[in-house]
C-alpha atoms as a PDB file:
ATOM      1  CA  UNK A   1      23.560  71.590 -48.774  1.00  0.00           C
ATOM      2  CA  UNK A   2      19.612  72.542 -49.473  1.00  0.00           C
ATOM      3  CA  UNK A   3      18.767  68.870 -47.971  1.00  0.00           C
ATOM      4  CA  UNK A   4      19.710  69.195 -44.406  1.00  0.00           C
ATOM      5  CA  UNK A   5      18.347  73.012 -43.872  1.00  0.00           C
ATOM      6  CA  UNK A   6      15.216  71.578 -45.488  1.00  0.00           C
ATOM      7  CA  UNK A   7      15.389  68.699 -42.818  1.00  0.00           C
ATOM      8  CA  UNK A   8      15.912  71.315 -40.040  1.00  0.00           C
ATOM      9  CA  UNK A   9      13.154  73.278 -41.598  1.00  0.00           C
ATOM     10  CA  UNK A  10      10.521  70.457 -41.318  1.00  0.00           C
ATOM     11  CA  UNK A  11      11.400  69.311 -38.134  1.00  0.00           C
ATOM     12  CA  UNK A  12      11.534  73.057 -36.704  1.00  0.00           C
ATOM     13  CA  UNK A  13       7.803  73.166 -38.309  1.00  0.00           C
ATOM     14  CA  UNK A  14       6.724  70.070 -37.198  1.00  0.00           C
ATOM     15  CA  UNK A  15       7.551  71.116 -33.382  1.00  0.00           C
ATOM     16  CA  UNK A  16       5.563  74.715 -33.427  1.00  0.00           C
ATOM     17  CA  UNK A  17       2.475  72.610 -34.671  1.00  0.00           C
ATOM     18  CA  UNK A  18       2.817  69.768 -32.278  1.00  0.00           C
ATOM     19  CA  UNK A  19       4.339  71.854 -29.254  1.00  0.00           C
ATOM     20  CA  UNK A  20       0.915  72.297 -27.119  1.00  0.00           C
ATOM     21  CA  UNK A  21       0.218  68.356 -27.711  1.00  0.00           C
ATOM     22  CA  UNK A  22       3.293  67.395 -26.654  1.00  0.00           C
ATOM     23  CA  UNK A  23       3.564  69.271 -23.304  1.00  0.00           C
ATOM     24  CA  UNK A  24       0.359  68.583 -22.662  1.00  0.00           C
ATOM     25  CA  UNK A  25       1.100  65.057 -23.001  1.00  0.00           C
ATOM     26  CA  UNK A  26       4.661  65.485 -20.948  1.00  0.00           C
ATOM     27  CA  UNK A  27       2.050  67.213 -18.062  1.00  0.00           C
ATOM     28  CA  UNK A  28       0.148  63.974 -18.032  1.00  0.00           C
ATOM     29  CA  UNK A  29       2.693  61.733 -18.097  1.00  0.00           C
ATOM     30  CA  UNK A  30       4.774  63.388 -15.296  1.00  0.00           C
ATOM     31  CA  UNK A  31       1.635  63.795 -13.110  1.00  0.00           C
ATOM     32  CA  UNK A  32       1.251  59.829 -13.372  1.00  0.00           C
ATOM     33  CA  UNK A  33       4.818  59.461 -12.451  1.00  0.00           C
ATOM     34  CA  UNK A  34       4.706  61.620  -9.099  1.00  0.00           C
ATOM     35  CA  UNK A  35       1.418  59.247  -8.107  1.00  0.00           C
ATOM     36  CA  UNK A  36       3.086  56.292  -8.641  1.00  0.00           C
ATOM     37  CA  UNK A  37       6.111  57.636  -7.229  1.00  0.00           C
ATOM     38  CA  UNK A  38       3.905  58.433  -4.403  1.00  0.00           C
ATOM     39  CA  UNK A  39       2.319  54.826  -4.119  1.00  0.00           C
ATOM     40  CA  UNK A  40       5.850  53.233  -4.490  1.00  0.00           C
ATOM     41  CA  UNK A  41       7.251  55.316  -1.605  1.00  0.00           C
ATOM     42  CA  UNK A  42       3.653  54.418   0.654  1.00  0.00           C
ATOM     43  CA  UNK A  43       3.627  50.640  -0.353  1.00  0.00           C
ATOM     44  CA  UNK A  44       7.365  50.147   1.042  1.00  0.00           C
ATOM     45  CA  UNK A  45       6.690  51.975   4.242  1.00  0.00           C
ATOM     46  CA  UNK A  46       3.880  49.355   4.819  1.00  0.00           C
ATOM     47  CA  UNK A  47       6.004  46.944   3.924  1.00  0.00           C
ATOM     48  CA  UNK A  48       8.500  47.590   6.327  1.00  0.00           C
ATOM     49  CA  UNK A  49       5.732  48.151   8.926  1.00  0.00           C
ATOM     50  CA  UNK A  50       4.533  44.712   8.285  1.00  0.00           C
ATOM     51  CA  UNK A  51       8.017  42.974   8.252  1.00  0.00           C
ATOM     52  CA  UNK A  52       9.545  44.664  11.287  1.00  0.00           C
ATOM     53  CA  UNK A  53       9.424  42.885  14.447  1.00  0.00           C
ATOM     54  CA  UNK A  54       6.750  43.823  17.161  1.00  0.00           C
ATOM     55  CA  UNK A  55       8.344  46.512  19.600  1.00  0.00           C
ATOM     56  CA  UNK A  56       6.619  44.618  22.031  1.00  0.00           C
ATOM     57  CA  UNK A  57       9.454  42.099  22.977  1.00  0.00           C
ATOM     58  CA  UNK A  58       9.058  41.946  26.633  1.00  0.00           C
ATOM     59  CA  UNK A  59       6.116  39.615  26.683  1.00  0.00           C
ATOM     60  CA  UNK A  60       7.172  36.210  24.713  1.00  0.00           C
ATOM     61  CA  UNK A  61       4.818  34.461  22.062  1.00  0.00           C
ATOM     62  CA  UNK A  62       2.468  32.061  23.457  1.00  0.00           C
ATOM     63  CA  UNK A  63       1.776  29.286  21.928  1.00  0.00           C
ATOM     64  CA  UNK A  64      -1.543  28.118  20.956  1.00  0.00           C
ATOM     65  CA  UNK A  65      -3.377  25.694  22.542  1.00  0.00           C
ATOM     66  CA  UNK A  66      -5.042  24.114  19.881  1.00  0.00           C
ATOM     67  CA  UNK A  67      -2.209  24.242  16.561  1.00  0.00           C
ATOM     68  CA  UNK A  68      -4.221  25.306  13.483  1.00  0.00           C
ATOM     69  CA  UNK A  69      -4.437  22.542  10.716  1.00  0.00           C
ATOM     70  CA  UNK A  70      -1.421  22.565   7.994  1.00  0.00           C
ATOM     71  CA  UNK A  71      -2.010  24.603   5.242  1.00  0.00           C
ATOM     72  CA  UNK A  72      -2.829  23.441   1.759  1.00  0.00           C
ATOM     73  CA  UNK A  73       0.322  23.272  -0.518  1.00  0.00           C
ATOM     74  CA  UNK A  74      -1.121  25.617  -2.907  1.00  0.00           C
ATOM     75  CA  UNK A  75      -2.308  27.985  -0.353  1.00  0.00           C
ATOM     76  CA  UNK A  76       0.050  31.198   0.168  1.00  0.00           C
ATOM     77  CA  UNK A  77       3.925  30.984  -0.746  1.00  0.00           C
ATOM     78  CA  UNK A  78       5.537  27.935  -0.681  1.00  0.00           C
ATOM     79  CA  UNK A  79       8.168  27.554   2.413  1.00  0.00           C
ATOM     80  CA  UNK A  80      11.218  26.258   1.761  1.00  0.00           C
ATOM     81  CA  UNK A  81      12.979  25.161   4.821  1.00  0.00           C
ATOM     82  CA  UNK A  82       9.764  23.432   5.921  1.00  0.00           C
ATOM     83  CA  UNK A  83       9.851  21.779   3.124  1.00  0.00           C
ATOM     84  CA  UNK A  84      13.736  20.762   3.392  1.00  0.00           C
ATOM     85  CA  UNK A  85      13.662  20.366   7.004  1.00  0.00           C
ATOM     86  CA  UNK A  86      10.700  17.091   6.426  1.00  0.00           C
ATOM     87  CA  UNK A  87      11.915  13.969   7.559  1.00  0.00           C
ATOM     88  CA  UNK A  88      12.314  12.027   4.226  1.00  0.00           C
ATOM     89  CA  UNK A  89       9.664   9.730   2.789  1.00  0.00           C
ATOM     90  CA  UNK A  90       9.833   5.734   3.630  1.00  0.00           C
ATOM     91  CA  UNK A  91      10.173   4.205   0.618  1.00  0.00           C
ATOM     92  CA  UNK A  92       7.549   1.325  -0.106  1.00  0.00           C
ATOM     93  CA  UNK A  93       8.441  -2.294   0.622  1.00  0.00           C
ATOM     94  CA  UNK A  94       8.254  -4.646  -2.285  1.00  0.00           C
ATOM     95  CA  UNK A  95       5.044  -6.656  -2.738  1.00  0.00           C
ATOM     96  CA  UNK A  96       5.078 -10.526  -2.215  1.00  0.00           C
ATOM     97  CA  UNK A  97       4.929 -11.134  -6.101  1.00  0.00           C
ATOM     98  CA  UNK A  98       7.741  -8.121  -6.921  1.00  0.00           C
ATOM     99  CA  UNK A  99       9.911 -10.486  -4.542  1.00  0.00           C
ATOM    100  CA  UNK A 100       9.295 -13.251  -6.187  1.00  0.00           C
ATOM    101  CA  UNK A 101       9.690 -12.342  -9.247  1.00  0.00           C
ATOM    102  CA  UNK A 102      13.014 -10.588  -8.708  1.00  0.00           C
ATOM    103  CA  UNK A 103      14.301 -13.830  -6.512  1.00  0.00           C
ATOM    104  CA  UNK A 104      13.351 -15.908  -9.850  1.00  0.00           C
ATOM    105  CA  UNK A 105      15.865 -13.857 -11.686  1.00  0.00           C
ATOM    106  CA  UNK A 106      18.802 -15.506  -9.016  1.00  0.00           C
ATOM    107  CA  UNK A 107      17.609 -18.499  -9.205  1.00  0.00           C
ATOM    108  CA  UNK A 108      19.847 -20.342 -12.137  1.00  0.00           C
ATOM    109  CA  UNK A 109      17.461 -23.590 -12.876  1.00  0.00           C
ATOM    110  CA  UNK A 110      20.468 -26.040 -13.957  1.00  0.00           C
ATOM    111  CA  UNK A 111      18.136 -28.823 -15.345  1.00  0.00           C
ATOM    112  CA  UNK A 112      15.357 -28.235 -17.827  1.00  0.00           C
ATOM    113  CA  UNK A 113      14.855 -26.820 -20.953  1.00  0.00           C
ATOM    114  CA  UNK A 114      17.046 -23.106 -22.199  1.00  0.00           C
ATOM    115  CA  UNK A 115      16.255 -20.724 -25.188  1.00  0.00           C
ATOM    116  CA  UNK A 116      13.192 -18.843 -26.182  1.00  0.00           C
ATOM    117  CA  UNK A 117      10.185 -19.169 -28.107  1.00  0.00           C
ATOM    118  CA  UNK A 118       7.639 -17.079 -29.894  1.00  0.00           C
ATOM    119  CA  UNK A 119       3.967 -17.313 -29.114  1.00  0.00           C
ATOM    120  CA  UNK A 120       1.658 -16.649 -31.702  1.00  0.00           C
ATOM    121  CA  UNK A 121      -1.849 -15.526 -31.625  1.00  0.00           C
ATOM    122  CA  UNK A 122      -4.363 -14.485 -34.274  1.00  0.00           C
ATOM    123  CA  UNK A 123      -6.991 -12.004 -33.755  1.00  0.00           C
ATOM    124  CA  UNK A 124      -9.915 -10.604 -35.318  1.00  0.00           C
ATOM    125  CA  UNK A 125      -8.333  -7.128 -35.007  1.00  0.00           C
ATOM    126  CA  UNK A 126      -4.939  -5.142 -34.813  1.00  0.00           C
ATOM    127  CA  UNK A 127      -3.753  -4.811 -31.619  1.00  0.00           C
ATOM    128  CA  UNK A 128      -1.136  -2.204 -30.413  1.00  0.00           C
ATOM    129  CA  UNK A 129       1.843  -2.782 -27.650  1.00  0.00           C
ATOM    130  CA  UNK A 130       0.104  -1.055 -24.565  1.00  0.00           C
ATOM    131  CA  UNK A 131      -3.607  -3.093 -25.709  1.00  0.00           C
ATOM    132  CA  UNK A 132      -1.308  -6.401 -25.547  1.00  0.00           C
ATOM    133  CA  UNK A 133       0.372  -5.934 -22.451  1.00  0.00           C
ATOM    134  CA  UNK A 134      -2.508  -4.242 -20.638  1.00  0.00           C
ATOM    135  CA  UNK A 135      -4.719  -7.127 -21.356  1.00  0.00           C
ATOM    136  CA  UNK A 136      -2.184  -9.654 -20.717  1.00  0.00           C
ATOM    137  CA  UNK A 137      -1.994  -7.897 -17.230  1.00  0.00           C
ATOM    138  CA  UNK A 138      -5.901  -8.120 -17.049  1.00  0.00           C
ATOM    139  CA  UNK A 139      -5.872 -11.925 -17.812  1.00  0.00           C
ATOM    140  CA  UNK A 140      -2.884 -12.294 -14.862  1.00  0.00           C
ATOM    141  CA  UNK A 141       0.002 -12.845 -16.984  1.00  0.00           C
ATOM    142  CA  UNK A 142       3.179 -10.918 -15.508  1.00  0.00           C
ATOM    143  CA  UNK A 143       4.326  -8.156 -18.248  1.00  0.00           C
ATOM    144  CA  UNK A 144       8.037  -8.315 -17.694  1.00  0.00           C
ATOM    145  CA  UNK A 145       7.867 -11.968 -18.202  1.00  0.00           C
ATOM    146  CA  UNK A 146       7.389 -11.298 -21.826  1.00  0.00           C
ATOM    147  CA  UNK A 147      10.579 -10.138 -23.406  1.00  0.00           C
ATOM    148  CA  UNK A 148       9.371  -9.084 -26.835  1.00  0.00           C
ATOM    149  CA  UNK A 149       6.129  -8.109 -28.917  1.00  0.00           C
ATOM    150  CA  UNK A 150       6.315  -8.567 -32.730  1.00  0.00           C
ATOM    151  CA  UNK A 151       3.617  -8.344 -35.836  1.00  0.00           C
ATOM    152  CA  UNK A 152       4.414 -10.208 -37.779  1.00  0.00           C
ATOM    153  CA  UNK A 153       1.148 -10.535 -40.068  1.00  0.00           C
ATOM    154  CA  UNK A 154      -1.638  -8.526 -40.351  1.00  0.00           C
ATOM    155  CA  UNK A 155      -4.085  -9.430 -37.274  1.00  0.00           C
ATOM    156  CA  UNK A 156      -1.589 -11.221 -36.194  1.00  0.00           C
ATOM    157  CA  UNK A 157       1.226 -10.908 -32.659  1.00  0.00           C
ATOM    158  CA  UNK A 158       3.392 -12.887 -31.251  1.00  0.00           C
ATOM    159  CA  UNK A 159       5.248 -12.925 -27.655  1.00  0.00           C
ATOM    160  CA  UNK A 160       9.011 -13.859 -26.859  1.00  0.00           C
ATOM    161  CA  UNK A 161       9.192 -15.824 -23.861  1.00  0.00           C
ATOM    162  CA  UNK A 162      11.885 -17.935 -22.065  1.00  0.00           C
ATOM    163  CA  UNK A 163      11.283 -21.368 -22.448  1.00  0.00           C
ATOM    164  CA  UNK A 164      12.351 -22.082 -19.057  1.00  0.00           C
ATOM    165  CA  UNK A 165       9.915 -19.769 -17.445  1.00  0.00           C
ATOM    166  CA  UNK A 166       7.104 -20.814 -19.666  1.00  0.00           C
ATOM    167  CA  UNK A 167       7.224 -24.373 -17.817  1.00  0.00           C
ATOM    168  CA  UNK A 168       6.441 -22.861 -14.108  1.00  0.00           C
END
């Protein structure tokens, strides 16, 4: 029973020593609070101010003569029903070759040669996937022509092509 009175007696102790920190503290604190409070209370009524229609409603809105420019997306807060009211975005008509190429893959050649072959090349360096195919592209090759990249060797790559569009 001597541990909890000694508990209460510590505590009790520990509050007359700290007692004029502590409300001083509580004074500081609750001033702060009544500013804010303050602030708060002043910050909505200008809000509301701001937000409220003008009690001028007799005279309608003019319109300008000369419309100001569109704003920059990132400028202010981004409006929503502008944005959903937009008429939608055209999408891009297919280029002459992306056409072509996609007609080729209709067109069923019945004579001629079928299957696939590998194309190999040696260089004086390795090569990686996007360094093949980007300088393929360079050179005018079309990319999705080429069905499959191996390394097989050291220095060494090959391409997977289609025999039958190899020949045109």
């Amino acid at each position: 029973m001597t541990a909890p009175m000694d508990l209460a007696a510590i505590q009790k102790a520990f509050a007359e020593q700290n007692a004029p920190q502590l409300e001083k503290v509580n004074g500081e604190l609750q001033s702060k609070v009544t500013t804010l409070e303050e602030e708060n209370q002043q910050l909505r009524a200008q809000l509301l101010r701001s937000s409220a229609p003008p009690s001028d409603a007799a005279t309608p809105p003019q319109p300008p003569s000369n419309p100001a420019p569109a704003p920059h997306p990132t400028d202010g807060p981004i409006n929503w029903a502008q944005i959903a009211t937009r008429a939608p975005r055209r999408p891009r008509l297919p280029t002459p070759q992306k056409v072509a190429a996609i007609s080729r893959g209709f067109n069923l050649l019945p004579e001629g040669p079928k299957g696939f072959k590998y194309l190999f090349f040696h260089r004086s360096r390795r090569y990686n996937y996007i360094q093949i195919r980007s300088n393929l592209r360079a050179i005018g090759v079309e990319v999705g022509r080429i069905l499959d990249i191996i390394f097989p060797a050291r220095n060494v790559f090959g391409l997977l092509i289609d025999v039958s569009t190899s020949m045109l």
